[in-house]
C-alpha atoms as a PDB file:
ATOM      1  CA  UNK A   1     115.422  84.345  93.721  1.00  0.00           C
ATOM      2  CA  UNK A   2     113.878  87.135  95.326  1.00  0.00           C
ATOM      3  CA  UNK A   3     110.833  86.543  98.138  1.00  0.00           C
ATOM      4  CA  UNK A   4     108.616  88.794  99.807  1.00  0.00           C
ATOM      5  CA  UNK A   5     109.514  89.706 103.164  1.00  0.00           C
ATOM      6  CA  UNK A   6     107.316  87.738 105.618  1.00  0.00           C
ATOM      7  CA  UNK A   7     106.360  90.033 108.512  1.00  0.00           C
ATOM      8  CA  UNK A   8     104.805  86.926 110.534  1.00  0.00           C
ATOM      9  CA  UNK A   9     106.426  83.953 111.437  1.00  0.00           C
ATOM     10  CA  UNK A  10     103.899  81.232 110.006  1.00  0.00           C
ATOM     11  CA  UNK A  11     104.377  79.109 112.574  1.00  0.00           C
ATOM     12  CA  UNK A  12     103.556  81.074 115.754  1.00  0.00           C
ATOM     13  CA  UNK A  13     102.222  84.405 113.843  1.00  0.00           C
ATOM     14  CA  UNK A  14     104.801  86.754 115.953  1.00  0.00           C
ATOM     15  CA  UNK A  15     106.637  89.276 114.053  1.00  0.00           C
ATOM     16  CA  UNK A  16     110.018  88.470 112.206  1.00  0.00           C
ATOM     17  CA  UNK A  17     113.103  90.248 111.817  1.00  0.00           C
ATOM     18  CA  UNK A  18     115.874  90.504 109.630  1.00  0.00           C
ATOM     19  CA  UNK A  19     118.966  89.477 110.440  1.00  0.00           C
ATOM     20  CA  UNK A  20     121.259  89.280 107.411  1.00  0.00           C
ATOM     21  CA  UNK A  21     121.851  91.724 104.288  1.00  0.00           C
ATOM     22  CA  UNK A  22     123.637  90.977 101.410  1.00  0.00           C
ATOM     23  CA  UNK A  23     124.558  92.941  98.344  1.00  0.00           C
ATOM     24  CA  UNK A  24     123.428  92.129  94.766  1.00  0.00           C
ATOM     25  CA  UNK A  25     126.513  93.461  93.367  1.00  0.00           C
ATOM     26  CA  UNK A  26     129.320  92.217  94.978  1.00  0.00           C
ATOM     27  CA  UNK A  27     128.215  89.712  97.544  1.00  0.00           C
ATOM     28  CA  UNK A  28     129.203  91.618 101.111  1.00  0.00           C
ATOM     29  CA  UNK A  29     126.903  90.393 103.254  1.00  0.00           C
ATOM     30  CA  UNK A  30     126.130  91.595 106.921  1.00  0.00           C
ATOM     31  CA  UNK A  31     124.888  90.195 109.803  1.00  0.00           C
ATOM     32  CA  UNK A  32     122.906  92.008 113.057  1.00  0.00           C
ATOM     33  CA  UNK A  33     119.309  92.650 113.372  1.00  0.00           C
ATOM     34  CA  UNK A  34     117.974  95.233 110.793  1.00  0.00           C
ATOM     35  CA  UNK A  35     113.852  96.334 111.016  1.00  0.00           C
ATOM     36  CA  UNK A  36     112.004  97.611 107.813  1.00  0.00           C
ATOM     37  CA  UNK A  37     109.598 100.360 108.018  1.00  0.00           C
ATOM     38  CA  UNK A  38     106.465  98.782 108.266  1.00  0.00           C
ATOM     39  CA  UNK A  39     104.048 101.159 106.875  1.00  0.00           C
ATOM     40  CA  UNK A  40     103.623  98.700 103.726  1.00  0.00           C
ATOM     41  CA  UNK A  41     104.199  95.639 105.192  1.00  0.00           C
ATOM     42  CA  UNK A  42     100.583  94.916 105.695  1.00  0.00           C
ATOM     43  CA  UNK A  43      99.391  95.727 102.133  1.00  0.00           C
ATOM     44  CA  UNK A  44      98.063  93.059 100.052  1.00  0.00           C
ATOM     45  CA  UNK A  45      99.235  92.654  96.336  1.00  0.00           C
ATOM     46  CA  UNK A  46      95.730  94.412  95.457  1.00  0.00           C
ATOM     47  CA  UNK A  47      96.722  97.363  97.945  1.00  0.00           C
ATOM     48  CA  UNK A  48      99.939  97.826  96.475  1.00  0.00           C
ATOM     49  CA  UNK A  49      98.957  97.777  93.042  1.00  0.00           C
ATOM     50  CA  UNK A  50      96.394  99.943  93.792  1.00  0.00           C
ATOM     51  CA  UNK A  51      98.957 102.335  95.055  1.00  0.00           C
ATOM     52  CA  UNK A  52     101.121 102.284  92.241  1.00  0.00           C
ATOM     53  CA  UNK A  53      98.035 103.131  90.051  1.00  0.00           C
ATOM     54  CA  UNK A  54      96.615 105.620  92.626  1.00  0.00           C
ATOM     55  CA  UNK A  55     100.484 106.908  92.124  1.00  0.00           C
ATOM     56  CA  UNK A  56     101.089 107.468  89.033  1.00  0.00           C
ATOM     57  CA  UNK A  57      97.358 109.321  88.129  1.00  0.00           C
ATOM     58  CA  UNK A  58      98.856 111.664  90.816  1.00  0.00           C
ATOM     59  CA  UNK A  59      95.637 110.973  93.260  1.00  0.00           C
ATOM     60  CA  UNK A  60      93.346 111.821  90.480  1.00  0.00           C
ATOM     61  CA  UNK A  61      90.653 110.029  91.465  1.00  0.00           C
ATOM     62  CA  UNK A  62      88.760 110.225  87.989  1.00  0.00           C
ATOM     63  CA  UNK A  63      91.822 109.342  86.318  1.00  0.00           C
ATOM     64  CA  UNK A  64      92.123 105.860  88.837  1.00  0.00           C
ATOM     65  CA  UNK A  65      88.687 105.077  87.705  1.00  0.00           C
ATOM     66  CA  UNK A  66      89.666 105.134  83.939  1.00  0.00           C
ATOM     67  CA  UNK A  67      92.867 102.804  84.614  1.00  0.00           C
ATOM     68  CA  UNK A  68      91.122 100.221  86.927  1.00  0.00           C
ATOM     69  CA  UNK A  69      87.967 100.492  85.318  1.00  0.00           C
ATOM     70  CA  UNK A  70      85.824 101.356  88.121  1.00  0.00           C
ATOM     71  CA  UNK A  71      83.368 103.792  89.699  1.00  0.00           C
ATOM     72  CA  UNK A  72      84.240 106.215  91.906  1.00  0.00           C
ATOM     73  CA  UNK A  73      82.665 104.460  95.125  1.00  0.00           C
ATOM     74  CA  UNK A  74      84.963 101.772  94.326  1.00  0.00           C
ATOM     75  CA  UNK A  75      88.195 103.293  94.386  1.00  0.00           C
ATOM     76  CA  UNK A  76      87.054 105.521  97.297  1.00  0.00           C
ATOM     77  CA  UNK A  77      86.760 102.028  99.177  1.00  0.00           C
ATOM     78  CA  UNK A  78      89.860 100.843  97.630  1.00  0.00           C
ATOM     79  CA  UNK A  79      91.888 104.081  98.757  1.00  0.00           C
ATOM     80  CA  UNK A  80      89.797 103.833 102.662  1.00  0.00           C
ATOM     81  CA  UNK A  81      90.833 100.019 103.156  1.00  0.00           C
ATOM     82  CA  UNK A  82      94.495 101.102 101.955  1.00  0.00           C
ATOM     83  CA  UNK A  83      94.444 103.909 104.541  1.00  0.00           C
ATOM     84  CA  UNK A  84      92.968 101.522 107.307  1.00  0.00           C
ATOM     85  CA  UNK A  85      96.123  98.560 106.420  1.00  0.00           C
ATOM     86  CA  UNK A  86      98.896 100.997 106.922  1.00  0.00           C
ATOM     87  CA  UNK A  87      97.105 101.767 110.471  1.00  0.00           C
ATOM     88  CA  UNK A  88      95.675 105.318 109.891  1.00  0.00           C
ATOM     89  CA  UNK A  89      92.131 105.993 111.213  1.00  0.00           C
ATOM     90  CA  UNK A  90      90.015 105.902 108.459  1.00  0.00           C
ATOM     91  CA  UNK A  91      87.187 109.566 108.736  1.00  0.00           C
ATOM     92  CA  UNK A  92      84.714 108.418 106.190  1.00  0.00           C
ATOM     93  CA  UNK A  93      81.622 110.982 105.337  1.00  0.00           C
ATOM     94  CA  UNK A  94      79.120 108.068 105.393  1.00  0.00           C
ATOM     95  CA  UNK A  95      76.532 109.804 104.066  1.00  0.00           C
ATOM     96  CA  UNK A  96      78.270 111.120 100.837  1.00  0.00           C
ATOM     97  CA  UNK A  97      79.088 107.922 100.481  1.00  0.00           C
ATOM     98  CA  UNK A  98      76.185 106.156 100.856  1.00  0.00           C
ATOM     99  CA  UNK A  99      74.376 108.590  98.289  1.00  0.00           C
ATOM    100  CA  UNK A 100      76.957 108.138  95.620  1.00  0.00           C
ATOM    101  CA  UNK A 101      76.610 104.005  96.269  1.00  0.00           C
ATOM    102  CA  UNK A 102      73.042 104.672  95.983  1.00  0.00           C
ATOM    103  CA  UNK A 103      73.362 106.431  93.222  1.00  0.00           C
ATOM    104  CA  UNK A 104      75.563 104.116  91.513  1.00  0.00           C
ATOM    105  CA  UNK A 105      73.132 101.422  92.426  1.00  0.00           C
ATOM    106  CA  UNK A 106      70.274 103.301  90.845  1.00  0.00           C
ATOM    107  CA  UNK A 107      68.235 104.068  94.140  1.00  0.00           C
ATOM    108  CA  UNK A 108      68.532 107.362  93.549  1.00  0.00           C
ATOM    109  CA  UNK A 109      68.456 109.816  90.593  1.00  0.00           C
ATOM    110  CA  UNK A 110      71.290 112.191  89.585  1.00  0.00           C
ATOM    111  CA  UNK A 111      69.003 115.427  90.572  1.00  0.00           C
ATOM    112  CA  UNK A 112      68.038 113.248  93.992  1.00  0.00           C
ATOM    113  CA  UNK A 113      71.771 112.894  94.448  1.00  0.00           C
ATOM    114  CA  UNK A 114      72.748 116.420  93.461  1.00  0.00           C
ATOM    115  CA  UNK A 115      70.458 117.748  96.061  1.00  0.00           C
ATOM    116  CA  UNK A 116      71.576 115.735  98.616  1.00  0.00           C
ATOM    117  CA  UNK A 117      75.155 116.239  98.435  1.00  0.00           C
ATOM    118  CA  UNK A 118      75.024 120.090  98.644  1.00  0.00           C
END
């Protein structure tokens, strides 16, 4: 059976390692201390998912909306907090986004919105 590699020990919440690899196939099995590149290691489920979706729409962002169902603020957010878990600094335009949440909220008209983004 197959687990998910646990990056913190649960006990003291320091990082693990791994210390044994063994193959699938034909059962060789090796022994040191190996480290995993830990760009994903702090993605949720959601966050990976995401990714895969976010993927295979080739970063169309309208396209992610139609497969998740979603507005456009959303999977802005979604795509930010992804960006923010692998450790990137996240440069968000708060203003565009806070007219398209407005807009999305129905604060603000499409003209009102239209004007303010240019």
């Amino acid at each position: 059976m197959k687990m998910k590699f646990i990056n913190n020990c649960p006990v003291c919440s320091r990082e693990t390692v791994i210390t044994r690899v063994k193959c699938a196939s034909c059962g060789t099995e090796i022994s040191g201390s190996f480290s995993l590149p830990t760009l994903f290691l702090n993605l949720s489920e959601d966050q990976i998912e995401f990714i895969k979706i976010f993927v295979k729409c080739r970063g169309n962002i309208k396209e992610v909306e139609k497969e998740l169902g979603v507005s456009y603020p959303t999977v802005r957010n979604k795509l930010n907090e992804v960006i923010a878990a692998m450790g990137y600094r996240v440069e968000e335009d708060t203003t565009r986004q806070k007219i398209l949440e407005d807009l999305e909220a129905g604060n603000i008209s499409v003209d009102e919105a239209v004007k303010l983004l240019k």
